[in-house]
Structure formats: structure tokens, C-alpha cells
PDB file of N, CA and C in Angstrom:
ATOM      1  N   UNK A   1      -0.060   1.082 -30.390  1.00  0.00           N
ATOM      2  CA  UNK A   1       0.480   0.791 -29.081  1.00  0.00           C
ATOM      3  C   UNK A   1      -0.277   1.654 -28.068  1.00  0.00           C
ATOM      4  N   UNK A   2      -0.721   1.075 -26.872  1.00  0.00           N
ATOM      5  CA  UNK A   2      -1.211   1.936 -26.094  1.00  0.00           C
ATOM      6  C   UNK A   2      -0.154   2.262 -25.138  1.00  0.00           C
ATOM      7  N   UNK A   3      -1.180   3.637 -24.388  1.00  0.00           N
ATOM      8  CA  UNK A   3       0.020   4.692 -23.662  1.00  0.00           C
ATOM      9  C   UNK A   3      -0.806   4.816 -21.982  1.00  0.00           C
ATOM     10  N   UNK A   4      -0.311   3.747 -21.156  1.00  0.00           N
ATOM     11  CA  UNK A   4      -0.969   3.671 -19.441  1.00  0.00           C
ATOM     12  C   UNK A   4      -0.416   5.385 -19.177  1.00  0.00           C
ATOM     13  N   UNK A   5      -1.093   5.475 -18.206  1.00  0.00           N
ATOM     14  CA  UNK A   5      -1.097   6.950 -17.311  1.00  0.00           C
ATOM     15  C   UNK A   5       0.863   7.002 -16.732  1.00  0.00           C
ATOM     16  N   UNK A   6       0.880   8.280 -16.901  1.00  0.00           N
ATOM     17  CA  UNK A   6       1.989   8.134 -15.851  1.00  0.00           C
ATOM     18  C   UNK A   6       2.037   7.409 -14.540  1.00  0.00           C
ATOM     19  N   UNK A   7       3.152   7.063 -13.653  1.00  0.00           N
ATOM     20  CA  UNK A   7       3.122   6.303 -12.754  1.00  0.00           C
ATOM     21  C   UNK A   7       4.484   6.759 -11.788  1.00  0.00           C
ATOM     22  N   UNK A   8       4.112   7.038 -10.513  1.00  0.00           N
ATOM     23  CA  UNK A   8       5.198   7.504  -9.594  1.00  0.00           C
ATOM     24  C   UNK A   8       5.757   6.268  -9.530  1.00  0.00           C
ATOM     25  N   UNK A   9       7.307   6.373  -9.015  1.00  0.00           N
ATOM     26  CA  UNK A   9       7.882   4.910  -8.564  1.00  0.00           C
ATOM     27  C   UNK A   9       7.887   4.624  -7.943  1.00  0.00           C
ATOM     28  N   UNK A  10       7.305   5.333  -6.516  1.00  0.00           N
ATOM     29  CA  UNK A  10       6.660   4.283  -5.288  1.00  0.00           C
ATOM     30  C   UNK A  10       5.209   3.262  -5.517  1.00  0.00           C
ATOM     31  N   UNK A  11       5.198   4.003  -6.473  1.00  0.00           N
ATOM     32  CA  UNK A  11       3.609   3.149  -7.066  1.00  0.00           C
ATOM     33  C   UNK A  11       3.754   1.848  -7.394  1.00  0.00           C
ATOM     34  N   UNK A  12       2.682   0.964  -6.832  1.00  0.00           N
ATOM     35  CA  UNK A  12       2.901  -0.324  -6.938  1.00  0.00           C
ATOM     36  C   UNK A  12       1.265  -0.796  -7.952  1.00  0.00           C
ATOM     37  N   UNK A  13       0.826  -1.263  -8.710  1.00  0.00           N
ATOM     38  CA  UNK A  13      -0.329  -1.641  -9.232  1.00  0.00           C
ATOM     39  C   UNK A  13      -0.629  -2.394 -10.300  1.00  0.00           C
ATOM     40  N   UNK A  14      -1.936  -3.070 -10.878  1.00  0.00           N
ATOM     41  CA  UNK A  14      -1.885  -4.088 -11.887  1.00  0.00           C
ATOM     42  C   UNK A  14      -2.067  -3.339 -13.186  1.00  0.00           C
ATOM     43  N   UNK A  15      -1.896  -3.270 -14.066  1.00  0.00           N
ATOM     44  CA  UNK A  15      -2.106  -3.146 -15.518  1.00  0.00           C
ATOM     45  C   UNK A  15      -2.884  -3.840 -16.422  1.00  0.00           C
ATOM     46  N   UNK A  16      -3.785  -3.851 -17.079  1.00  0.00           N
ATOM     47  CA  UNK A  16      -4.539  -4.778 -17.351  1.00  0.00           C
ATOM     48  C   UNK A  16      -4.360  -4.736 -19.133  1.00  0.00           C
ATOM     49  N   UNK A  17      -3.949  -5.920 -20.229  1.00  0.00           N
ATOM     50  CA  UNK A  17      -3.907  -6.458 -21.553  1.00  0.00           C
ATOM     51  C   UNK A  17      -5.455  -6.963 -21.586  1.00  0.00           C
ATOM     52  N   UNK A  18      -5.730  -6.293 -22.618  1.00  0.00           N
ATOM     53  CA  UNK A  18      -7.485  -6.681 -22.769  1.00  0.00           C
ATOM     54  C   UNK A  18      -7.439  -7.221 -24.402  1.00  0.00           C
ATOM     55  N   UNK A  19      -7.115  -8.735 -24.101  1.00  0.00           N
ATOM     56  CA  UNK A  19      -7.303  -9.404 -25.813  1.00  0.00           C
ATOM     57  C   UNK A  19      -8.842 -10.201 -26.259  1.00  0.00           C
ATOM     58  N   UNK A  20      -9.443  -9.347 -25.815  1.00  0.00           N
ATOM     59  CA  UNK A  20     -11.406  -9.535 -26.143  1.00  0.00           C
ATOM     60  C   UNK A  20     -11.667  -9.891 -27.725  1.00  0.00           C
ATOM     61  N   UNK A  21     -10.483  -8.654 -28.726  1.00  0.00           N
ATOM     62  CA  UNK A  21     -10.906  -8.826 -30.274  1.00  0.00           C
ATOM     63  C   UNK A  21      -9.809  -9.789 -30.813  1.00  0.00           C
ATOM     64  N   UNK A  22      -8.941 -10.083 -30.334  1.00  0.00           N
ATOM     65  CA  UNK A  22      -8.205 -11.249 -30.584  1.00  0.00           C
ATOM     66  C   UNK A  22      -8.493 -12.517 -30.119  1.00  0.00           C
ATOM     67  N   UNK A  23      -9.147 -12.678 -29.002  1.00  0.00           N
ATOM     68  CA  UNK A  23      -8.881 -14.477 -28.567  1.00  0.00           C
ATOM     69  C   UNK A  23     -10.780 -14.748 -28.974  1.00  0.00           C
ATOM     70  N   UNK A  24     -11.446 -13.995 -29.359  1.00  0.00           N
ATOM     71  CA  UNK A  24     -12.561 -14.863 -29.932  1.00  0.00           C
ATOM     72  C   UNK A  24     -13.229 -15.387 -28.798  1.00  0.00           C
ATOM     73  N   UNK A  25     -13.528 -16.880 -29.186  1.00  0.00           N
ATOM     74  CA  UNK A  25     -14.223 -17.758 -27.795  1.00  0.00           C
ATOM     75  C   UNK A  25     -13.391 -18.240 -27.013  1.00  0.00           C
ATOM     76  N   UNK A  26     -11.881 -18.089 -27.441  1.00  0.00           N
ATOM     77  CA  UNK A  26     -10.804 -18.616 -26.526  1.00  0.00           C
ATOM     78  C   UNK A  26     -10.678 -17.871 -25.044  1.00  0.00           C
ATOM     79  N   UNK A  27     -10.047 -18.238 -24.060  1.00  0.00           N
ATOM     80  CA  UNK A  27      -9.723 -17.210 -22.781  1.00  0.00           C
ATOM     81  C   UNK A  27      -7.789 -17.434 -22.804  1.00  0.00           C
ATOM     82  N   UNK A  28      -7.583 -16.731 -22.110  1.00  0.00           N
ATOM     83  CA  UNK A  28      -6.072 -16.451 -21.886  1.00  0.00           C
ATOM     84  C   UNK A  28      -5.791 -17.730 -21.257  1.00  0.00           C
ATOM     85  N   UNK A  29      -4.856 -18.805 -21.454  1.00  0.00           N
ATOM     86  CA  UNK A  29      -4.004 -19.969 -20.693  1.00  0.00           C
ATOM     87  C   UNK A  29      -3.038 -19.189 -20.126  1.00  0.00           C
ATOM     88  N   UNK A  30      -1.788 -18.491 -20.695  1.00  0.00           N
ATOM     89  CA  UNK A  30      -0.960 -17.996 -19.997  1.00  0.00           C
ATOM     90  C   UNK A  30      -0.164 -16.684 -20.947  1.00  0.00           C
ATOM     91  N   UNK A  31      -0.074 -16.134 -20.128  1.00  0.00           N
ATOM     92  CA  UNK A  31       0.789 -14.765 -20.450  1.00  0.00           C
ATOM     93  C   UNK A  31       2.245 -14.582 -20.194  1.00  0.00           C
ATOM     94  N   UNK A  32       2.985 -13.866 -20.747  1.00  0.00           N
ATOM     95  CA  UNK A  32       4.333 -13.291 -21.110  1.00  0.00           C
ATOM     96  C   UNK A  32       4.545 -12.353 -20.780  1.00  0.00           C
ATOM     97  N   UNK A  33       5.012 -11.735 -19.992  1.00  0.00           N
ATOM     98  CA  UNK A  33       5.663 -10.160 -19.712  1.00  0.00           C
ATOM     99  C   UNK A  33       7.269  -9.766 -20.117  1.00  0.00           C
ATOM    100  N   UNK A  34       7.480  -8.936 -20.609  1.00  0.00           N
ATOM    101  CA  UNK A  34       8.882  -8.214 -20.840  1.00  0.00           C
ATOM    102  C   UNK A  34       8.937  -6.872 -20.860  1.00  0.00           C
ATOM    103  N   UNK A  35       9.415  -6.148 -19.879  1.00  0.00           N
ATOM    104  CA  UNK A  35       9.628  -5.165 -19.503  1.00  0.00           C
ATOM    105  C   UNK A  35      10.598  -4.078 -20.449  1.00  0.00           C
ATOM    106  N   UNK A  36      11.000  -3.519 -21.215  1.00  0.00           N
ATOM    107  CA  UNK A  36      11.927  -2.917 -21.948  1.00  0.00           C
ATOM    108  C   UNK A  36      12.162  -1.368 -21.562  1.00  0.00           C
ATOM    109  N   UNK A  37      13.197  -0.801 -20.840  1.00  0.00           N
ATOM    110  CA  UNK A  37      13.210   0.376 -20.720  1.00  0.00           C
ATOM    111  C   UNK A  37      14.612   1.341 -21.959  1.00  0.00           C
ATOM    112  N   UNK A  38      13.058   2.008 -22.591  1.00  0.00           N
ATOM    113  CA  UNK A  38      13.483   2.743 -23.724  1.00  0.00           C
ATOM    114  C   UNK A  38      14.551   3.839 -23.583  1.00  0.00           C
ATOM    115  N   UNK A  39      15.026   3.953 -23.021  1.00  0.00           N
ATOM    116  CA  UNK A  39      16.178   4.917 -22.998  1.00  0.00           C
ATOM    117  C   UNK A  39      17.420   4.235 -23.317  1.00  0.00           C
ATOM    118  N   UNK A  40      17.417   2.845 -23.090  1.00  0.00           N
ATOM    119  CA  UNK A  40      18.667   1.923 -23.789  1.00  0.00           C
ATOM    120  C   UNK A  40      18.411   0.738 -24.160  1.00  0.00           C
ATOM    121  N   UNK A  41      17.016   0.234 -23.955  1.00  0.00           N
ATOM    122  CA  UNK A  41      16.419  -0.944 -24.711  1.00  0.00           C
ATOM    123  C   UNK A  41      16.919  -2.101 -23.895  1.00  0.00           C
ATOM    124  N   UNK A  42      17.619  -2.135 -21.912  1.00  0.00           N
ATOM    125  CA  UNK A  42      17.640  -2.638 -21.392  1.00  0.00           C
ATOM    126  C   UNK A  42      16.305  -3.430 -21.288  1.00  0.00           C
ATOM    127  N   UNK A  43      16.580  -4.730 -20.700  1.00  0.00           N
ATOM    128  CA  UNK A  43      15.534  -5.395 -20.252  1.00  0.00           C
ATOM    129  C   UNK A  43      15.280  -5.282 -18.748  1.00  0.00           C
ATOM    130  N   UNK A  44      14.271  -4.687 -18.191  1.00  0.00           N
ATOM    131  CA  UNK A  44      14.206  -4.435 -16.926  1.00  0.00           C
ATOM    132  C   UNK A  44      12.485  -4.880 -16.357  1.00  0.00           C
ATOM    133  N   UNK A  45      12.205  -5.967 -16.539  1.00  0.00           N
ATOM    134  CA  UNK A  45      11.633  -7.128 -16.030  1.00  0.00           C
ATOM    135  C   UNK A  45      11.742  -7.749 -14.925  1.00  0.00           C
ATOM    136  N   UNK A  46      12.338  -8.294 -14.358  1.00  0.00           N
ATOM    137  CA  UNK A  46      12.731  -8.186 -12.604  1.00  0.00           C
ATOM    138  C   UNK A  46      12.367  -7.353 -12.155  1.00  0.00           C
ATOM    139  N   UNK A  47      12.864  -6.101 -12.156  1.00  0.00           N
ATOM    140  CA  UNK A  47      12.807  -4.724 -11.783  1.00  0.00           C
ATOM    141  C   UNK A  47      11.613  -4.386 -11.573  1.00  0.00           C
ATOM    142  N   UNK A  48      10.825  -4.178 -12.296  1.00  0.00           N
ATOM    143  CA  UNK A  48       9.613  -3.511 -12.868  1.00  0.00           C
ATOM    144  C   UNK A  48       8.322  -4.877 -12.649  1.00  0.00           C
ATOM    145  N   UNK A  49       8.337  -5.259 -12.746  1.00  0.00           N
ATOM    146  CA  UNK A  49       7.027  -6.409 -12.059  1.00  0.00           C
ATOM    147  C   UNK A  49       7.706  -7.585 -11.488  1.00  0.00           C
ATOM    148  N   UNK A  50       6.340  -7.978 -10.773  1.00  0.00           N
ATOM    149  CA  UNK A  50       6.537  -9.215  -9.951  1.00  0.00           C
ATOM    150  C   UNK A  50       5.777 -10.313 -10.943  1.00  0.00           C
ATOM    151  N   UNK A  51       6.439 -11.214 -11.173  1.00  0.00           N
ATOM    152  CA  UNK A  51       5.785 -12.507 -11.628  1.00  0.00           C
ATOM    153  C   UNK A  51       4.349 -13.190 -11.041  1.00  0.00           C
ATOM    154  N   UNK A  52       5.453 -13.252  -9.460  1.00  0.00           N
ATOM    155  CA  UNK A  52       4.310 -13.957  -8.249  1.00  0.00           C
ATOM    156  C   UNK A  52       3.014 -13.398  -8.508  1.00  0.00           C
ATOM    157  N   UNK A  53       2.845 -12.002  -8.575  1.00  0.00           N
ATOM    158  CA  UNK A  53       1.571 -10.955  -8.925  1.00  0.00           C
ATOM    159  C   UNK A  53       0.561 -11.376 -10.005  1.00  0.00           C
ATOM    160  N   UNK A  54       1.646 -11.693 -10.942  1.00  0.00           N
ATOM    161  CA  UNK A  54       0.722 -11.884 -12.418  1.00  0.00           C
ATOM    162  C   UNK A  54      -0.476 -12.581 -12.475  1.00  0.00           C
ATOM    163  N   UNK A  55      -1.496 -11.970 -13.294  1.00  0.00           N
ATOM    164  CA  UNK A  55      -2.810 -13.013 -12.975  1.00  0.00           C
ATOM    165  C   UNK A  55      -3.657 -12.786 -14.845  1.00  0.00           C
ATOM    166  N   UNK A  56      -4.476 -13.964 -14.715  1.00  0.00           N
ATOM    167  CA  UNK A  56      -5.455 -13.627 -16.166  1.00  0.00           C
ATOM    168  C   UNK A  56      -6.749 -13.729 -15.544  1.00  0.00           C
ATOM    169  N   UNK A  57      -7.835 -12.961 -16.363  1.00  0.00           N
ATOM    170  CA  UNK A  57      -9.400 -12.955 -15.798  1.00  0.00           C
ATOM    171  C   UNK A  57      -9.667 -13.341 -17.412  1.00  0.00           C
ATOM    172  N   UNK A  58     -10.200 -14.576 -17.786  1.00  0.00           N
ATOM    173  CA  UNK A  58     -10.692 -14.375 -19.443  1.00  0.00           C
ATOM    174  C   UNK A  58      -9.860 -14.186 -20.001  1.00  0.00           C
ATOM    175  N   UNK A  59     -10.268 -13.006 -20.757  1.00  0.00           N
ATOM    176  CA  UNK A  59      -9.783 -12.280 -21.885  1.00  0.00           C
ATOM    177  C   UNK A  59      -8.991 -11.035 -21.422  1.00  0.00           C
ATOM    178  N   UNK A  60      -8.234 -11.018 -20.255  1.00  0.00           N
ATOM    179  CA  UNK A  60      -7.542 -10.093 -19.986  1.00  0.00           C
ATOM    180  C   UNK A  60      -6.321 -10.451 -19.128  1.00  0.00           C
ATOM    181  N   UNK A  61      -5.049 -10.509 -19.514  1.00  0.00           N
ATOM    182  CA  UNK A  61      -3.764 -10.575 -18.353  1.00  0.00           C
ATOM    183  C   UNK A  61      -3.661  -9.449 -17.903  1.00  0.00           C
ATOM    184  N   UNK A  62      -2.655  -9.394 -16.969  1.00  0.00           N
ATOM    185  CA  UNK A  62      -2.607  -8.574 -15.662  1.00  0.00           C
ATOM    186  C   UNK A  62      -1.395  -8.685 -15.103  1.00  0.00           C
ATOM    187  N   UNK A  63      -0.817  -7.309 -15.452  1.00  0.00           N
ATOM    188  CA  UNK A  63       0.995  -7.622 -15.328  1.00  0.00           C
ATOM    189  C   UNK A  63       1.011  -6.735 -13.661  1.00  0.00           C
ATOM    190  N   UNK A  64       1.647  -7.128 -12.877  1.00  0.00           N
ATOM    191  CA  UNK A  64       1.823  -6.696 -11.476  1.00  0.00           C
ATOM    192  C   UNK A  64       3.259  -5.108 -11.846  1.00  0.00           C
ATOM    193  N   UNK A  65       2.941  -3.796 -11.872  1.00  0.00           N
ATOM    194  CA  UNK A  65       4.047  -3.006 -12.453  1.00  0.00           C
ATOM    195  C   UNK A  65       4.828  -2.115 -11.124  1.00  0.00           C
ATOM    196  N   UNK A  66       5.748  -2.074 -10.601  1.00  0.00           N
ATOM    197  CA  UNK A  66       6.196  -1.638  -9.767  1.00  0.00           C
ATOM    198  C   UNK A  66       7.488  -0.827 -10.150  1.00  0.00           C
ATOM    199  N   UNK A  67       8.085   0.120  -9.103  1.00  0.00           N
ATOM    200  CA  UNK A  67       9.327   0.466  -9.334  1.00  0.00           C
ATOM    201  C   UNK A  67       9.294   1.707 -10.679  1.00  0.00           C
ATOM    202  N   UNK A  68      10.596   1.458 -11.206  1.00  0.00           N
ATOM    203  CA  UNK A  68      10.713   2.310 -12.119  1.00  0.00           C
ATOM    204  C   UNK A  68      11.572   4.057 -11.774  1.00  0.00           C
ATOM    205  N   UNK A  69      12.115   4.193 -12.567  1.00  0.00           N
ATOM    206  CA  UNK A  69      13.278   5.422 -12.530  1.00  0.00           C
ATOM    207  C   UNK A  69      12.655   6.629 -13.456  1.00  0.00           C
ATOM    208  N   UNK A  70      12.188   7.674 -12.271  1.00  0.00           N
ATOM    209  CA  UNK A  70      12.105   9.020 -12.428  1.00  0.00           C
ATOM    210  C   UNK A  70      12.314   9.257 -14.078  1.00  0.00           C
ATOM    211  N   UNK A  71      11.492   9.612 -14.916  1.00  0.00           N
ATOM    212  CA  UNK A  71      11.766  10.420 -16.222  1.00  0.00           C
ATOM    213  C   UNK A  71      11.589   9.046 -17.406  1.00  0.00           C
ATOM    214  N   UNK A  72      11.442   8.201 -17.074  1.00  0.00           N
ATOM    215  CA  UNK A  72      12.166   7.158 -17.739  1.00  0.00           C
ATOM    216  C   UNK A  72      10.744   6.500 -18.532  1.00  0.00           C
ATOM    217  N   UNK A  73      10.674   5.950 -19.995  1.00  0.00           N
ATOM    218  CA  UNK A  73       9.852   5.311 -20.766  1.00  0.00           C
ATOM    219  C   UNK A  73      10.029   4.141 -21.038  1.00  0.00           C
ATOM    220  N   UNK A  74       8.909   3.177 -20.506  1.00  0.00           N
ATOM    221  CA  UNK A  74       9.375   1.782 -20.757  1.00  0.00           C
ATOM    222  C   UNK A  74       8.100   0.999 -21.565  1.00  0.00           C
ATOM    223  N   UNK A  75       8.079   0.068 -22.215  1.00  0.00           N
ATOM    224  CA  UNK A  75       7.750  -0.779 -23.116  1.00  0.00           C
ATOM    225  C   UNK A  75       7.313  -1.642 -22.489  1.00  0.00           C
ATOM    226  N   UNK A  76       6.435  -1.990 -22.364  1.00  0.00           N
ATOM    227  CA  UNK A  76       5.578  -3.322 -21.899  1.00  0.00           C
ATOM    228  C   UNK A  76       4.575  -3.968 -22.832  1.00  0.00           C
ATOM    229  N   UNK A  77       5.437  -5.183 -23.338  1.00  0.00           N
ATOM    230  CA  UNK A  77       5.298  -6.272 -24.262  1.00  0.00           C
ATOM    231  C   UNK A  77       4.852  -7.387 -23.126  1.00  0.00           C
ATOM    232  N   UNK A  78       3.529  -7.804 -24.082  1.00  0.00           N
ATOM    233  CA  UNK A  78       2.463  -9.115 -23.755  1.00  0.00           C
ATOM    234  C   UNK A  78       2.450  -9.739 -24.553  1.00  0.00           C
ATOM    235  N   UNK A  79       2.597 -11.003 -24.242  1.00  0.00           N
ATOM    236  CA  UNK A  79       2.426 -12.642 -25.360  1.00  0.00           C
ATOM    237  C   UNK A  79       1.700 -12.985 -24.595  1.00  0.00           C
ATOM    238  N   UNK A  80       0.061 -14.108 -25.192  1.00  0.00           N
ATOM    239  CA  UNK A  80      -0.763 -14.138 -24.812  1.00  0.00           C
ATOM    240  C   UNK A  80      -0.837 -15.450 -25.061  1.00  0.00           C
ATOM    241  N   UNK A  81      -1.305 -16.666 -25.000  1.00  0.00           N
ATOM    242  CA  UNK A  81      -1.643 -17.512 -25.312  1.00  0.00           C
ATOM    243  C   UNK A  81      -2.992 -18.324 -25.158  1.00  0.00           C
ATOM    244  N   UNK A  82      -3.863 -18.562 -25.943  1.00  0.00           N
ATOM    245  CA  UNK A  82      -4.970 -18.850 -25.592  1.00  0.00           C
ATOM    246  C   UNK A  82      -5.407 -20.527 -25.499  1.00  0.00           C
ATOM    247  N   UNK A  83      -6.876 -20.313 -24.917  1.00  0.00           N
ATOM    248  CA  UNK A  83      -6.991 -22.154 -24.011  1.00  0.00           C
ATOM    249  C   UNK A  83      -7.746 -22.847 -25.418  1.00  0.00           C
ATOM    250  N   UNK A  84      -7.428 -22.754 -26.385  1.00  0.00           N
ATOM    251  CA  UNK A  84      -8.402 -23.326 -27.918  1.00  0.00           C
ATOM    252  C   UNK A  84      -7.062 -24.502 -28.040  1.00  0.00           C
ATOM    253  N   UNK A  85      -7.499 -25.148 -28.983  1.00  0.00           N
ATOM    254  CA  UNK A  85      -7.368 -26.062 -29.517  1.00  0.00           C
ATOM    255  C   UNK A  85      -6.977 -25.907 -31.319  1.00  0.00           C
ATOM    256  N   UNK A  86      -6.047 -25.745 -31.733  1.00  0.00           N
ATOM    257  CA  UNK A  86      -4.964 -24.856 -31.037  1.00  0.00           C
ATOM    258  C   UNK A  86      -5.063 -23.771 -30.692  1.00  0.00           C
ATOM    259  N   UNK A  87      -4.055 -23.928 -30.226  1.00  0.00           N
ATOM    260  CA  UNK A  87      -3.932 -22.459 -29.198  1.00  0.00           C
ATOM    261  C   UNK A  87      -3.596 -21.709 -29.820  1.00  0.00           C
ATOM    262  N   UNK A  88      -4.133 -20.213 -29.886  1.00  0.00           N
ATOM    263  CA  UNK A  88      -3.730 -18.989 -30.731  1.00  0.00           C
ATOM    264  C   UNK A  88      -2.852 -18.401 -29.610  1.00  0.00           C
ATOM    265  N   UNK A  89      -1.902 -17.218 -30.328  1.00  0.00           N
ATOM    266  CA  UNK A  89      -0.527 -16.588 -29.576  1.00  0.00           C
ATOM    267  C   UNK A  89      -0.944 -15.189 -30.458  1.00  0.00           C
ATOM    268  N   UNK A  90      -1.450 -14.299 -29.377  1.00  0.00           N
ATOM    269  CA  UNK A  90      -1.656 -12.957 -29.612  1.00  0.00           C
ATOM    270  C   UNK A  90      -0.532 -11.495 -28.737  1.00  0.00           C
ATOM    271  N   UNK A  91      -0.197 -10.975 -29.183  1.00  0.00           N
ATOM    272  CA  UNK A  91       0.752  -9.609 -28.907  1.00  0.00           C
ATOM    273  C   UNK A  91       0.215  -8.515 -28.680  1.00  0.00           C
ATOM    274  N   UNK A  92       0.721  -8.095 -27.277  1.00  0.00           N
ATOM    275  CA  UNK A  92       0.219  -6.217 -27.461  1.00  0.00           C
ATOM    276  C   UNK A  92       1.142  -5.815 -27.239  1.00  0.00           C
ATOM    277  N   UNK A  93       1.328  -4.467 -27.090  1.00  0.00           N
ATOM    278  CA  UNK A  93       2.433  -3.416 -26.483  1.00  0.00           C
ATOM    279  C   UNK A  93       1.997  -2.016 -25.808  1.00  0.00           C
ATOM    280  N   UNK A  94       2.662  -1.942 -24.867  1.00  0.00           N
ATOM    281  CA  UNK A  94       1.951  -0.221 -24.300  1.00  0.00           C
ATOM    282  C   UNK A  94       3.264   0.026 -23.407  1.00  0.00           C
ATOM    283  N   UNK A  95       3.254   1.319 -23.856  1.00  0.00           N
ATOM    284  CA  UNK A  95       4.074   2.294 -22.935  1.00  0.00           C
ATOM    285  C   UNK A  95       3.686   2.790 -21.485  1.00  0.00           C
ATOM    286  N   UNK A  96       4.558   2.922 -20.724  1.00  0.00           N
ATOM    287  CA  UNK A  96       4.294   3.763 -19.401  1.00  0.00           C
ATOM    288  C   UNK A  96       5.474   4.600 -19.462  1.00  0.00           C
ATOM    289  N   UNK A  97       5.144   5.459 -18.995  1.00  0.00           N
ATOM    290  CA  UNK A  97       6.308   6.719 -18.143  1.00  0.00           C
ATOM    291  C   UNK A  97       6.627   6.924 -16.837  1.00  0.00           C
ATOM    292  N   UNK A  98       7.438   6.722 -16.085  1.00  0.00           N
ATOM    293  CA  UNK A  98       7.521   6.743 -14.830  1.00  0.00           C
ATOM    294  C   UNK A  98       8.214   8.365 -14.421  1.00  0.00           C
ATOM    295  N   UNK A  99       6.891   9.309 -13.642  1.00  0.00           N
ATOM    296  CA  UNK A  99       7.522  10.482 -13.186  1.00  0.00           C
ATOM    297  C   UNK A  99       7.403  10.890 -11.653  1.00  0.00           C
ATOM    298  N   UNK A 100       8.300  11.083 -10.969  1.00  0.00           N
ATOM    299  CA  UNK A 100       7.869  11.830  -9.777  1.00  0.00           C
ATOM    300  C   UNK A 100       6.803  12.687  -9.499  1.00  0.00           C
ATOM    301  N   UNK A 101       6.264  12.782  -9.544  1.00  0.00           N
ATOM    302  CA  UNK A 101       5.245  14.242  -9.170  1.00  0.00           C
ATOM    303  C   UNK A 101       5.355  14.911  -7.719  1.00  0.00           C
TER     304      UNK A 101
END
């Protein structure tokens, strides 16, 4: 699982899922975001990104990450889906921490 930089919660910015060794010659069709904040395994998705934001380049989605509560560790789960014939469905996961500084 990867581990993004800490992040203040006025901080607003993209995150980037890089599935280069998974999708092959395929490119990303569409992506999945779910937000999970680990201190109670709430789902906090609304909260924490904007949809409208979301974007794919290739082989990379791009979750829009905003917000977020002082001290707090959250889970950011990607479903990937690729433009082949069939379509392959690849998974990542990475943590962020959200701290004041």
C-alpha cells in the first residue's frame, strides 16, 4: 500500500493512481474512488474528494482530495477499469494523513 505525504485540511489537490504495470497496452476507461477514514472505517467520500474533479491521463487516475480532520488516517481505495476488450479491473490502495502544521 502506498503512503501520499501528509496533507493540511485546507489543502485542496490531485493524487495521482499510476496502473502502468497492471493495464499493459490497455489505458484507464474509468475509475472508482472510496474514501475510508481509519479511525472508524467510516466512509468519508463526499467529504474528502470531489467527483466533478476526477480525471484519467492513460495509465493513471486522479482522485481530486480535499478536506479532512486534523490527526486523522484515511484509506484511499482505487478500482480501475481498463479500455481492452475485455476489460481488465485493477486495485490500489494508499494512505494519507491529514495534519495541521
Amino acid at each position: 500500500m502506498e503512503t501520499f505525504d501528509n496533507k493540511q485540511p485546507s489543502e485542496e489537490y490531485y493524487l495521482g493512481f499510476d496502473f502502468t504495470r497492471d493495464l499493459g497496452d490497455e489505458d484507464v476507461a474509468s475509475a472508482v474512488f472510496t474514501i475510508t477514514d481509519m479511525a472508524d472505517d467510516s466512509d468519508v467520500t463526499d467529504t474528502l474528494s470531489d467527483t466533478t474533479n476526477q480525471t484519467n491521463d492513460g495509465k493513471i487516475a486522479y482522485v481530486w482530495i480535499q478536506a479532512g480532520v486534523d490527526k486523522h488516517k484515511y484509506k484511499i481505495t482505487c478500482v480501475v477499469t481498463g479500455d481492452g476488450t475485455p476489460p481488465g479491473i485493477y486495485e490500489m490502495e494508499a494512505t494519507i494523513r491529514v495534519k495541521e502544521l
